[in-house]
C-alpha atoms as a PDB file:
ATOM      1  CA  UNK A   1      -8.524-181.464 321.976  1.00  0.00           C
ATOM      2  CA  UNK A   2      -9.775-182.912 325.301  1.00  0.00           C
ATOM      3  CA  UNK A   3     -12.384-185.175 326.294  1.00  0.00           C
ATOM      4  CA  UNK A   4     -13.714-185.546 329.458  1.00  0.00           C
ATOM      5  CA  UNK A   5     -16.311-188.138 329.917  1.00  0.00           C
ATOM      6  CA  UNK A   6     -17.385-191.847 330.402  1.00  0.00           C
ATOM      7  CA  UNK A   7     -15.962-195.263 328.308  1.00  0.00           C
ATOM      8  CA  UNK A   8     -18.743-197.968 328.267  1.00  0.00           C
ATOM      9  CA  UNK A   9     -19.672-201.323 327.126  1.00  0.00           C
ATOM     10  CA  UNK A  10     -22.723-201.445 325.273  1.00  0.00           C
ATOM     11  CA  UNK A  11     -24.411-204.498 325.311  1.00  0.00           C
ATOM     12  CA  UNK A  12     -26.842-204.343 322.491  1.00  0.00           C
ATOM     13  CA  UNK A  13     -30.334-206.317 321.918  1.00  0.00           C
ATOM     14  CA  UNK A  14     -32.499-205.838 318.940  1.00  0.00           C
ATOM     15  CA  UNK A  15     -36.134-206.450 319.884  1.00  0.00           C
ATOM     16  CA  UNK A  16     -39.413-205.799 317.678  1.00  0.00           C
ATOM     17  CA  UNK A  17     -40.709-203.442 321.079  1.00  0.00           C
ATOM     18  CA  UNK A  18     -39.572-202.133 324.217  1.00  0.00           C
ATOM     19  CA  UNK A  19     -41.134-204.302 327.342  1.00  0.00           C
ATOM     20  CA  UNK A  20     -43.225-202.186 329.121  1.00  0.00           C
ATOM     21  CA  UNK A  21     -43.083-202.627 333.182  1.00  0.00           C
ATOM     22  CA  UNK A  22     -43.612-206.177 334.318  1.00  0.00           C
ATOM     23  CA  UNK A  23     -43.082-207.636 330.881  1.00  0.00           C
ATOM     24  CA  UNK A  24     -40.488-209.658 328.852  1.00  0.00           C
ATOM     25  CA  UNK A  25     -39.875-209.336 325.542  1.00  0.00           C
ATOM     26  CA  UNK A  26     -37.234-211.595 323.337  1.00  0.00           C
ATOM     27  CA  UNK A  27     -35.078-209.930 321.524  1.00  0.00           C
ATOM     28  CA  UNK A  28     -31.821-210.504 319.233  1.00  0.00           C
ATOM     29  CA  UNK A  29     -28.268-212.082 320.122  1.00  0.00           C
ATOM     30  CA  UNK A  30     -26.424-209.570 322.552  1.00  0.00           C
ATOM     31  CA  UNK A  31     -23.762-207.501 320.643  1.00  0.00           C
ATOM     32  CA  UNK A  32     -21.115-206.199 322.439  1.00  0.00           C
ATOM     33  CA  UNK A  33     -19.126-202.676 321.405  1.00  0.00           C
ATOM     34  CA  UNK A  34     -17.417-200.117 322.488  1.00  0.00           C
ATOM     35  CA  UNK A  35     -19.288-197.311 323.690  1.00  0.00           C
ATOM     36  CA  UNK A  36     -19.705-194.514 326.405  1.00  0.00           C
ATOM     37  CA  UNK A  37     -20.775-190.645 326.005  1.00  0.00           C
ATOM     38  CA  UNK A  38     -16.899-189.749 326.775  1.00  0.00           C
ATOM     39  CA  UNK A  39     -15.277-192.642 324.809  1.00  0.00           C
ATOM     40  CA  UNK A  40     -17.841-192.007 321.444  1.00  0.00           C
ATOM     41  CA  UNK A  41     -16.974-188.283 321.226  1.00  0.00           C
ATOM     42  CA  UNK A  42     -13.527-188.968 321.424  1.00  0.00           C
ATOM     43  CA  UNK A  43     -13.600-191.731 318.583  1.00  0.00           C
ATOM     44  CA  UNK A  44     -15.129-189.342 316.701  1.00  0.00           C
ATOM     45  CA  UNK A  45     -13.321-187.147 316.807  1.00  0.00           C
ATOM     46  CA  UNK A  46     -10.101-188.980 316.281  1.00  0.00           C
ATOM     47  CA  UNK A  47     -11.856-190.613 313.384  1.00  0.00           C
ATOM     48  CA  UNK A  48     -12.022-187.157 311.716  1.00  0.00           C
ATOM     49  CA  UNK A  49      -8.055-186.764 312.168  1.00  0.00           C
ATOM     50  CA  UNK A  50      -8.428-184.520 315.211  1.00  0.00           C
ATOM     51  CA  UNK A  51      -5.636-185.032 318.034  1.00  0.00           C
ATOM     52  CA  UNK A  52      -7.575-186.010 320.861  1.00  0.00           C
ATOM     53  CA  UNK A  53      -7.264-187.374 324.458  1.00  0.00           C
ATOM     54  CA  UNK A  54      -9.758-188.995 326.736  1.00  0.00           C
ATOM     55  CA  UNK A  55     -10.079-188.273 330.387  1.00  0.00           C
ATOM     56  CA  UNK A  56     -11.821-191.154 331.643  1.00  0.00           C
ATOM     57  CA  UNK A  57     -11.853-194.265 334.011  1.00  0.00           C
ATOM     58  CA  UNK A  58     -12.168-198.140 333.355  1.00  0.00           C
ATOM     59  CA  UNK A  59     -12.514-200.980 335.386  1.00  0.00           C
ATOM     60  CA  UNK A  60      -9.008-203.442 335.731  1.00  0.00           C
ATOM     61  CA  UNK A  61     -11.490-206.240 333.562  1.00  0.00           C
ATOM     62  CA  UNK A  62     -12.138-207.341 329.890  1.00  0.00           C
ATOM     63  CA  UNK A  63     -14.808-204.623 329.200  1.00  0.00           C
ATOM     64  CA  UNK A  64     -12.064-201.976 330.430  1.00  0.00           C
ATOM     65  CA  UNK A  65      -9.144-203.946 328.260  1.00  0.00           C
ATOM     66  CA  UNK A  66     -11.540-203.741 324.821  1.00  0.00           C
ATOM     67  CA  UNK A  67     -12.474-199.973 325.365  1.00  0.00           C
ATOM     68  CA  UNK A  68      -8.647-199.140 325.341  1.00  0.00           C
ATOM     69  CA  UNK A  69      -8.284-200.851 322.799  1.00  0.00           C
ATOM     70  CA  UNK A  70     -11.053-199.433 320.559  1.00  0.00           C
ATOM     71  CA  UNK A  71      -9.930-195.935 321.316  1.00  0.00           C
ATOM     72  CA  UNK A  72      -6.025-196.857 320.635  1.00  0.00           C
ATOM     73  CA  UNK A  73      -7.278-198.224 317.231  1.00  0.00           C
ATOM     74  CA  UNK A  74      -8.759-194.834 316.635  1.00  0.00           C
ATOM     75  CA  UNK A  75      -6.238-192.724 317.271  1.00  0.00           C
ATOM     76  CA  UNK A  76      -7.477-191.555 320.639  1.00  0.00           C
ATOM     77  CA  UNK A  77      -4.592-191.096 323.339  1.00  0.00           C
ATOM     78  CA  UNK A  78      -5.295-192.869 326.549  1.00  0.00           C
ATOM     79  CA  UNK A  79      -2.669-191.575 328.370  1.00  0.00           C
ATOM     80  CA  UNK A  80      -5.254-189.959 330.953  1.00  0.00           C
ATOM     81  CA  UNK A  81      -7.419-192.868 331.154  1.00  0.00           C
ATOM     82  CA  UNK A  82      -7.245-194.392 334.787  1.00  0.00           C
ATOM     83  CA  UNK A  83      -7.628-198.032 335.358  1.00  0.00           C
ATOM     84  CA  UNK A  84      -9.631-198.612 338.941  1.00  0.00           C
ATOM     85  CA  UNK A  85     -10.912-200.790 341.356  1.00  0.00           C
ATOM     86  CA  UNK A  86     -14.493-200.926 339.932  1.00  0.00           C
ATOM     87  CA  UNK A  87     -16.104-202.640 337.001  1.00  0.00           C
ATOM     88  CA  UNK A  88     -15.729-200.891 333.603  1.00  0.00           C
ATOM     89  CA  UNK A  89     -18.811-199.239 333.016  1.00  0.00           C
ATOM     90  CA  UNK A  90     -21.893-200.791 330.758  1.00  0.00           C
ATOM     91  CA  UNK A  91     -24.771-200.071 329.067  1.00  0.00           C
ATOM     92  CA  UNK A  92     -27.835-201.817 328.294  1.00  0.00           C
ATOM     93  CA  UNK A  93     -28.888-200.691 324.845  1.00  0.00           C
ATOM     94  CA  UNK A  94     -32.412-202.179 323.373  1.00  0.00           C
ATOM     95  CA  UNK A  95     -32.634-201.508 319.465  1.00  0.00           C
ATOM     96  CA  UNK A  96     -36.389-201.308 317.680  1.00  0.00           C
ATOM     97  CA  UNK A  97     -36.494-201.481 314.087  1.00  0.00           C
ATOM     98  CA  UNK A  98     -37.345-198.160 312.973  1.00  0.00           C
ATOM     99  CA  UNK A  99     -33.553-197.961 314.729  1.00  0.00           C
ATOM    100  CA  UNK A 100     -34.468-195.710 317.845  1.00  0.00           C
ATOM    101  CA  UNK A 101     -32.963-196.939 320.820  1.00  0.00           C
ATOM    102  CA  UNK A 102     -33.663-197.020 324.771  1.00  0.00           C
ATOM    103  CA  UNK A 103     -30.359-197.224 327.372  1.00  0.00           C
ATOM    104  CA  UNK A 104     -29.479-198.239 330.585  1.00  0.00           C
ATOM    105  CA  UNK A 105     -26.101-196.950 332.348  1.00  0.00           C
ATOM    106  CA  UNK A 106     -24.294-199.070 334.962  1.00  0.00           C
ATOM    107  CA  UNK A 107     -21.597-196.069 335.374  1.00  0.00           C
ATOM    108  CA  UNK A 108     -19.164-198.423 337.987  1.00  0.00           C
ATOM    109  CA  UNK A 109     -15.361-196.858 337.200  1.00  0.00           C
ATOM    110  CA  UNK A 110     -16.940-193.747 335.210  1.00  0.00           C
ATOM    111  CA  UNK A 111     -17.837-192.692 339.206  1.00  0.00           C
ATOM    112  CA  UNK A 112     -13.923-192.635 340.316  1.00  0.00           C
ATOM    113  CA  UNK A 113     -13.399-190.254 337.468  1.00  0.00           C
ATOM    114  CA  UNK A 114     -12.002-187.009 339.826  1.00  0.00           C
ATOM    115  CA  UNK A 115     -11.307-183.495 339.550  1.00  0.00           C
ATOM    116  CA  UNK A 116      -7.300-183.699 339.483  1.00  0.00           C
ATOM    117  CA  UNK A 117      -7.296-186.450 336.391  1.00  0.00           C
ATOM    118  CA  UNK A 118      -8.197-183.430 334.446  1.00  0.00           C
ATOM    119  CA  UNK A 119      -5.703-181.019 335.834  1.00  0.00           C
ATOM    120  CA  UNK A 120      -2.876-182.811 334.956  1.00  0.00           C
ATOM    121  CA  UNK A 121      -4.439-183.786 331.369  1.00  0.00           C
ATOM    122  CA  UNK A 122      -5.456-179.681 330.494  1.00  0.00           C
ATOM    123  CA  UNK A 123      -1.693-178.376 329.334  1.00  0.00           C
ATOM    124  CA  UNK A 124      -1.693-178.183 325.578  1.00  0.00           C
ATOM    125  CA  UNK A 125      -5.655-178.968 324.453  1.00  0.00           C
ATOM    126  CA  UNK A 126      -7.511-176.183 322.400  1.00  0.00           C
ATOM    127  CA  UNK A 127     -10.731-177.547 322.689  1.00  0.00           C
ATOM    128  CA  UNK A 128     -12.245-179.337 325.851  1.00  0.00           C
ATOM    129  CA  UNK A 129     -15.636-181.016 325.383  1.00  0.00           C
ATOM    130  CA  UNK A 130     -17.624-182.280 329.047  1.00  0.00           C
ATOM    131  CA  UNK A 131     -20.707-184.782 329.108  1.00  0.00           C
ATOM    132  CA  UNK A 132     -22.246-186.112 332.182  1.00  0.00           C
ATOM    133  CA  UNK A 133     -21.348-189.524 332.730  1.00  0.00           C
ATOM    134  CA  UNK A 134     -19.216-188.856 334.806  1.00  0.00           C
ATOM    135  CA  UNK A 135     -19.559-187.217 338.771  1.00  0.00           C
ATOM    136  CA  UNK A 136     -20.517-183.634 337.756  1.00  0.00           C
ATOM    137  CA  UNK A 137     -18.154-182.101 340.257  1.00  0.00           C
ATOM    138  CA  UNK A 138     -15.134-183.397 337.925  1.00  0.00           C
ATOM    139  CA  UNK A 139     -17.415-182.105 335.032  1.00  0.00           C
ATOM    140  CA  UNK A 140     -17.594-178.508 336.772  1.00  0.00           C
ATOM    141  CA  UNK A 141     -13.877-178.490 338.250  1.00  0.00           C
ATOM    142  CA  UNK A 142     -13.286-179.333 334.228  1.00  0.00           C
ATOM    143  CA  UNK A 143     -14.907-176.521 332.987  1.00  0.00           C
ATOM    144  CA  UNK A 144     -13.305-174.057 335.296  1.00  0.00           C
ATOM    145  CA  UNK A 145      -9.952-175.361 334.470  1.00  0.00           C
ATOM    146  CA  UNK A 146     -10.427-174.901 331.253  1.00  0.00           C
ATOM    147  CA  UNK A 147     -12.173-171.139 331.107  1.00  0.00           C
ATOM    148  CA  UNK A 148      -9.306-170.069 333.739  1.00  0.00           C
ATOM    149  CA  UNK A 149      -6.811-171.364 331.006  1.00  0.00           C
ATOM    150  CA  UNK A 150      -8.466-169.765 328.119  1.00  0.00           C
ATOM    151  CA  UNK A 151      -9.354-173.336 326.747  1.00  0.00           C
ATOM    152  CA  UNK A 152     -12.493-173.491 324.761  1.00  0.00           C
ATOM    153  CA  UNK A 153     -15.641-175.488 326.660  1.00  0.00           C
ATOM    154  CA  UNK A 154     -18.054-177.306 325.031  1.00  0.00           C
ATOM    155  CA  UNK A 155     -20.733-179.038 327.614  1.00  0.00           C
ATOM    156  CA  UNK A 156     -22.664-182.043 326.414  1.00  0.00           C
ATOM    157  CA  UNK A 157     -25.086-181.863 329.070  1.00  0.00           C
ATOM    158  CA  UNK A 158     -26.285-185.297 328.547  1.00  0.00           C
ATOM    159  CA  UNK A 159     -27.778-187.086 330.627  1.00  0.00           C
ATOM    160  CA  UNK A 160     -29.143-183.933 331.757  1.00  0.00           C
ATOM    161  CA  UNK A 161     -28.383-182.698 335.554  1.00  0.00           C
ATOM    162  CA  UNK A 162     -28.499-179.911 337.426  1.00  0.00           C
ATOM    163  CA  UNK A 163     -25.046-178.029 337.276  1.00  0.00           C
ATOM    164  CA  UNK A 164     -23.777-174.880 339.216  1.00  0.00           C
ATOM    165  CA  UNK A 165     -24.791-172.080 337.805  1.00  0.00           C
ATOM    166  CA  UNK A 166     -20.869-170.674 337.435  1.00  0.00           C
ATOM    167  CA  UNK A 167     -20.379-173.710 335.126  1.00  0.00           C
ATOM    168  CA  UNK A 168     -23.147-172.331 332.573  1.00  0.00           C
ATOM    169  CA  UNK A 169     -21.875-169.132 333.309  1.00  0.00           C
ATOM    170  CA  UNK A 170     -18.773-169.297 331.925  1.00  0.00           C
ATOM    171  CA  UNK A 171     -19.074-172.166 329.103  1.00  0.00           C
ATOM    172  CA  UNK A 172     -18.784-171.371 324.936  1.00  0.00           C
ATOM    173  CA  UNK A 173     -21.290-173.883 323.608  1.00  0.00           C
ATOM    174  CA  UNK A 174     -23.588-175.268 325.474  1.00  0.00           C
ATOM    175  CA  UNK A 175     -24.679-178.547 323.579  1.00  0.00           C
ATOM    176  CA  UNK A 176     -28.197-180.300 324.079  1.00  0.00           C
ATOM    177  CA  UNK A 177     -30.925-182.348 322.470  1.00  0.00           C
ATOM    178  CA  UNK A 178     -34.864-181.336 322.395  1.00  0.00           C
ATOM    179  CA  UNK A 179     -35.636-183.319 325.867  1.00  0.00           C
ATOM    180  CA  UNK A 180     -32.468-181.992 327.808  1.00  0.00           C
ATOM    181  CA  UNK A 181     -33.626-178.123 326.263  1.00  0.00           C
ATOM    182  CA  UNK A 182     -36.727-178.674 327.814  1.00  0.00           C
ATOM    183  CA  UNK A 183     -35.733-179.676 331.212  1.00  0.00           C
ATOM    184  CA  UNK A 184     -33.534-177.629 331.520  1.00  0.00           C
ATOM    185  CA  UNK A 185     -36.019-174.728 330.796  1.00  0.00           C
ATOM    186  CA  UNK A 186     -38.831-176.209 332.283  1.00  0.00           C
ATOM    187  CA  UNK A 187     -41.015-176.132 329.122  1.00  0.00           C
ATOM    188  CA  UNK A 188     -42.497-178.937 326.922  1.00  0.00           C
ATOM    189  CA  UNK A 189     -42.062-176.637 324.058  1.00  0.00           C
ATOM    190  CA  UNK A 190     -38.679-175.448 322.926  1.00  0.00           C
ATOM    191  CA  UNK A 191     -37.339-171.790 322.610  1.00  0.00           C
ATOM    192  CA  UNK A 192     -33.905-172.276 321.927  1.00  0.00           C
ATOM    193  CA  UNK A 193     -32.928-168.778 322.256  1.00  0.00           C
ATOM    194  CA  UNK A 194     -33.835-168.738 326.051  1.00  0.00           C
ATOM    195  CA  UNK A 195     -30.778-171.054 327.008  1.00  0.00           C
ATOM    196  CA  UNK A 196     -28.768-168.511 326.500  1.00  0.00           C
ATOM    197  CA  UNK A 197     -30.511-166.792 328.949  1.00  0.00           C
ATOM    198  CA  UNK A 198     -28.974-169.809 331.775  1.00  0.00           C
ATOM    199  CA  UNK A 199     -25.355-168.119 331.046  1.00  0.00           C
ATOM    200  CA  UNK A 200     -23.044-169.607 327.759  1.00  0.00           C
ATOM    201  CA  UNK A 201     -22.314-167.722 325.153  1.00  0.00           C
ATOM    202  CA  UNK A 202     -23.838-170.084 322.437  1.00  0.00           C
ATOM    203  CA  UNK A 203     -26.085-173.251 322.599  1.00  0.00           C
ATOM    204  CA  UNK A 204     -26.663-176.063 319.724  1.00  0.00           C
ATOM    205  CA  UNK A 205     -30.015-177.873 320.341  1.00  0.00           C
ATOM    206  CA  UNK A 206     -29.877-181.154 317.949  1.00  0.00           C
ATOM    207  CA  UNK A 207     -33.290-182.267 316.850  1.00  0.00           C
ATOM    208  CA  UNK A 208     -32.152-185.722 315.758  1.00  0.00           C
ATOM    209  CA  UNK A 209     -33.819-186.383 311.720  1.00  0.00           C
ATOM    210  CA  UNK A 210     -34.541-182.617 311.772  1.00  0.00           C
ATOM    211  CA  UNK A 211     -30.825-181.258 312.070  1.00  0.00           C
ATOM    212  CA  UNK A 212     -30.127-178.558 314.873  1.00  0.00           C
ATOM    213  CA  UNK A 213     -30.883-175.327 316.085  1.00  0.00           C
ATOM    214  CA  UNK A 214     -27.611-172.964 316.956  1.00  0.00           C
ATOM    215  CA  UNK A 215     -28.023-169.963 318.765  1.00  0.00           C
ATOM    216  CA  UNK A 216     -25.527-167.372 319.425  1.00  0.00           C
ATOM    217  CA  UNK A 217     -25.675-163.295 320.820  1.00  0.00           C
ATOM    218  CA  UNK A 218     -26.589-162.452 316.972  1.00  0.00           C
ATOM    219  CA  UNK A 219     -29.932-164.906 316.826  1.00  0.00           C
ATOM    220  CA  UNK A 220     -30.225-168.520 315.625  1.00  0.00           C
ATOM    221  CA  UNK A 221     -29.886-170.252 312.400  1.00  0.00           C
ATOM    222  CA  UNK A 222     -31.434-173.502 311.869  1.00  0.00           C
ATOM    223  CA  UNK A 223     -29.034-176.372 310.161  1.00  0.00           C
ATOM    224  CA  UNK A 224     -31.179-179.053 308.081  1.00  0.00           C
ATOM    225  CA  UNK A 225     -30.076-182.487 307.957  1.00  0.00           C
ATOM    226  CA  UNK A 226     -30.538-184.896 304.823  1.00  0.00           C
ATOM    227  CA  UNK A 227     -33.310-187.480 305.176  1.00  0.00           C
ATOM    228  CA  UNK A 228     -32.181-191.059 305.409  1.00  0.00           C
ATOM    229  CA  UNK A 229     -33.764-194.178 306.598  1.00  0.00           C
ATOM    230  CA  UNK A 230     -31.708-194.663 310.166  1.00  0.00           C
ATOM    231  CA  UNK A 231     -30.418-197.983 311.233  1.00  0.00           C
ATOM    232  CA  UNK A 232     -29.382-197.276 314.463  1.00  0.00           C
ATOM    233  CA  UNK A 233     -28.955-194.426 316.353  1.00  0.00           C
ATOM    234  CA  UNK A 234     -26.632-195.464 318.747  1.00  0.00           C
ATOM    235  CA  UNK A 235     -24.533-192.753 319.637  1.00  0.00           C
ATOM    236  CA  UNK A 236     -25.657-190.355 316.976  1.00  0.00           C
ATOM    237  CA  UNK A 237     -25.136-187.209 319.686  1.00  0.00           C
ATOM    238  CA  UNK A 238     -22.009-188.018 320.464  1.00  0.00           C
ATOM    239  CA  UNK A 239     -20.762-188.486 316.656  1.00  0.00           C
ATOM    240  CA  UNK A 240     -22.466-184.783 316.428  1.00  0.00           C
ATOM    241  CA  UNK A 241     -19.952-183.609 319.515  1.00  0.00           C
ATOM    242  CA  UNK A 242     -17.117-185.417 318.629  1.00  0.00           C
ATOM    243  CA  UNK A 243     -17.467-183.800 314.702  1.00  0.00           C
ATOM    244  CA  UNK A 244     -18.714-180.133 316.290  1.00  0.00           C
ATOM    245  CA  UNK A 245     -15.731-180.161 319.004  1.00  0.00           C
ATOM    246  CA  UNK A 246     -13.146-181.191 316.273  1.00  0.00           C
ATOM    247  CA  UNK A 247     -14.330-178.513 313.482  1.00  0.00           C
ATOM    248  CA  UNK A 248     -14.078-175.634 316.379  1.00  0.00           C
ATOM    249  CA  UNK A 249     -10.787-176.667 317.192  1.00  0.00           C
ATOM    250  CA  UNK A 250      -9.552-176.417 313.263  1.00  0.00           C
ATOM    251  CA  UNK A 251     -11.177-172.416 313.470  1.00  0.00           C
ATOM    252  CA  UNK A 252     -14.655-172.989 312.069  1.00  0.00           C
ATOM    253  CA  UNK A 253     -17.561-171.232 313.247  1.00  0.00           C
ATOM    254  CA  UNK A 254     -20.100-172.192 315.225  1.00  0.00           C
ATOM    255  CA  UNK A 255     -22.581-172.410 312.610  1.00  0.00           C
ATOM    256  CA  UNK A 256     -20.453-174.224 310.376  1.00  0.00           C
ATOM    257  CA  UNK A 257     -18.756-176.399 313.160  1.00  0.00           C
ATOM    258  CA  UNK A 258     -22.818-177.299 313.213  1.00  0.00           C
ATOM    259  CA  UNK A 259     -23.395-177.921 309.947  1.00  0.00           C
ATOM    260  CA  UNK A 260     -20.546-180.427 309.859  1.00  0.00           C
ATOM    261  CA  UNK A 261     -21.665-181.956 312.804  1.00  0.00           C
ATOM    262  CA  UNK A 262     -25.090-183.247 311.281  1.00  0.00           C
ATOM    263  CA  UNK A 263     -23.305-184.489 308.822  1.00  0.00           C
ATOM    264  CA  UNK A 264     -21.030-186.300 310.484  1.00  0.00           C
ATOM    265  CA  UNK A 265     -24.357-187.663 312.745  1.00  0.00           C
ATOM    266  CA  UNK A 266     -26.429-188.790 309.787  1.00  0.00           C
ATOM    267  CA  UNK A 267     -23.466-190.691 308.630  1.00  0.00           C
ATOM    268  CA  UNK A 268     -23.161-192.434 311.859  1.00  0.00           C
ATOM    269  CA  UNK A 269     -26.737-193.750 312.234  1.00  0.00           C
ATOM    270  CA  UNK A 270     -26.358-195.346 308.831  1.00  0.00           C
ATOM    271  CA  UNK A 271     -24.682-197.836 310.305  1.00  0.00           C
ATOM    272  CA  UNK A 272     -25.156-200.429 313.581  1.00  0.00           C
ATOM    273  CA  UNK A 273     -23.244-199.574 317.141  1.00  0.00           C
ATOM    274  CA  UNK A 274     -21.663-196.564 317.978  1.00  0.00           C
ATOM    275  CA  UNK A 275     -18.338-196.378 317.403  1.00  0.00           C
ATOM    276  CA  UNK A 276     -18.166-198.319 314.597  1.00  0.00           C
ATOM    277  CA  UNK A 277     -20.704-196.342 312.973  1.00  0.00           C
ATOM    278  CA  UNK A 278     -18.393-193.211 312.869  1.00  0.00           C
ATOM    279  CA  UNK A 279     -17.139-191.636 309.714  1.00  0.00           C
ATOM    280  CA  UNK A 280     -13.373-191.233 308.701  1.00  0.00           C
ATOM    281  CA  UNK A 281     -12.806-187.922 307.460  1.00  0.00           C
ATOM    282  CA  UNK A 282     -12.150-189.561 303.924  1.00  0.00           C
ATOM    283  CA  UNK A 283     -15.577-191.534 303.970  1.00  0.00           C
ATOM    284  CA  UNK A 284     -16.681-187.760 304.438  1.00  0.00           C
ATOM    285  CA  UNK A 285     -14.797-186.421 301.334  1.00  0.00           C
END
């Protein structure tokens, strides 16, 4: 399985509120982790025994030197992770207590990710799984790659950007929460079954606490997730694509590579941080 995406710092603050514009508000010691869309799925992943790589860049620093190391610890391979001449990425993460969060992306070495870093990693994966913080040319080129070598695609569009039209055209699963669903269809209301109508063959629309929606050519089905009181939910989506990626690549269905994706999700906000919120597959069992 592939990953091609971002590998942040997140510097974390607990505060009682966000600071509205103009205003400062004191918050908690900073925390530092491992984090990034790319980097999180990957973990994941890897922390569910699948055999994963991530396509990525980092800066020649100490932010980029802990990432590696957090994703060698997992059993990520970093064999296609570039080191460049331009900080390691960060993000500014502020934490309320009802555990919702609000981030900031300084993307720095995530933006020298290019096209042919994913050529050379595609021999050999199954599975490739795309989010978008990284350039979305290398994102596209990925996707391409991959259809053209009958590698399955799963887009994370998150953030959500516009992306060429042959992209959506030609992707398995496209992957989105409730705000990215609705700009991407230009609704505040949700229909999920109308993204198919934008090109991919299926689309999973998570709804955080609620579970998800999956939609495929034979309807939708809507996957319920167990109630919990969240800590943090740090990196809760990309524990749901890391888990949904892996179970597609061991044969399951969409529906069920859903289903074991909120799982794995719900799990993860349990727990403070990102990363080291993630289940092992064993903690699952």
């Amino acid at each position: 399985m592939l990953v091609v995406g971002s590998a942040n710092v997140d510097l974390v603050v607990e505060a009682e509120r966000r600071p509205a514009g103009g205003e400062t508000v004191l918050g908690a010691d900073t925390v530092v982790l491992p984090g990034g869309k790319g980097a999180n799925t990957a973990v994941a992943a890897a922390r569910l025994g699948a055999d994963v790589a991530l396509v990525g860049a980092v800066g020649d620093d100490g932010f980029g030197r802990l990432l590696l190391e957090s994703l060698r610890a997992s059993g990520t391979r970093t064999d296609h992770v570039r080191t460049v001449d331009r900080p390691t990425g960060v993000a500014y993460i502020t934490v309320t207590p009802d555990g919702e969060n609000s981030i900031l992306v300084s993307p720095g070495a995530n933006r020298a990710l290019c096209p042919e870093a994913v050529t050379a990693a595609l021999p050999g994966a199954s599975v490739l799984v795309a989010s978008l913080e990284v350039p979305v040319p290398t994102v596209e080129h990925a996707l391409a790659a991959a259809e053209e070598a009958g590698v399955r695609t799963v887009l994370n569009l998150s953030p959500v950007a516009e992306i060429a039209e042959r992209a959506l055209n030609g992707l398995d699963v496209l992957l989105v929460n409730q705000h990215e669903a609705a700009w991407l269809l230009g609704a505040e209301s949700v229909e999920a079954t109308r993204l198919l109508e934008l090109g991919p063959k299926a689309a999973v629309v998570t709804k955080g606490p609620s579970g998800a929606v999956v939609v495929t050519g034979a309807g939708s089905s809507e996957i319920p997730a167990p109630e919990v009181d969240a800590v943090d939910t740090t990196g809760a989506g990309d524990a749901f694509a890391g888990a949904f990626a892996t179970a597609l690549a061991r044969g399951a269905s969409i529906a069920d590579a859903a289903t074991s994706a909120v799982r794995v999700a719900t799990m993860s906000v349990l727990r403070r941080g990102a990363q080291p919120s993630y289940p092992t597959a064993a903690e699952l069992e």
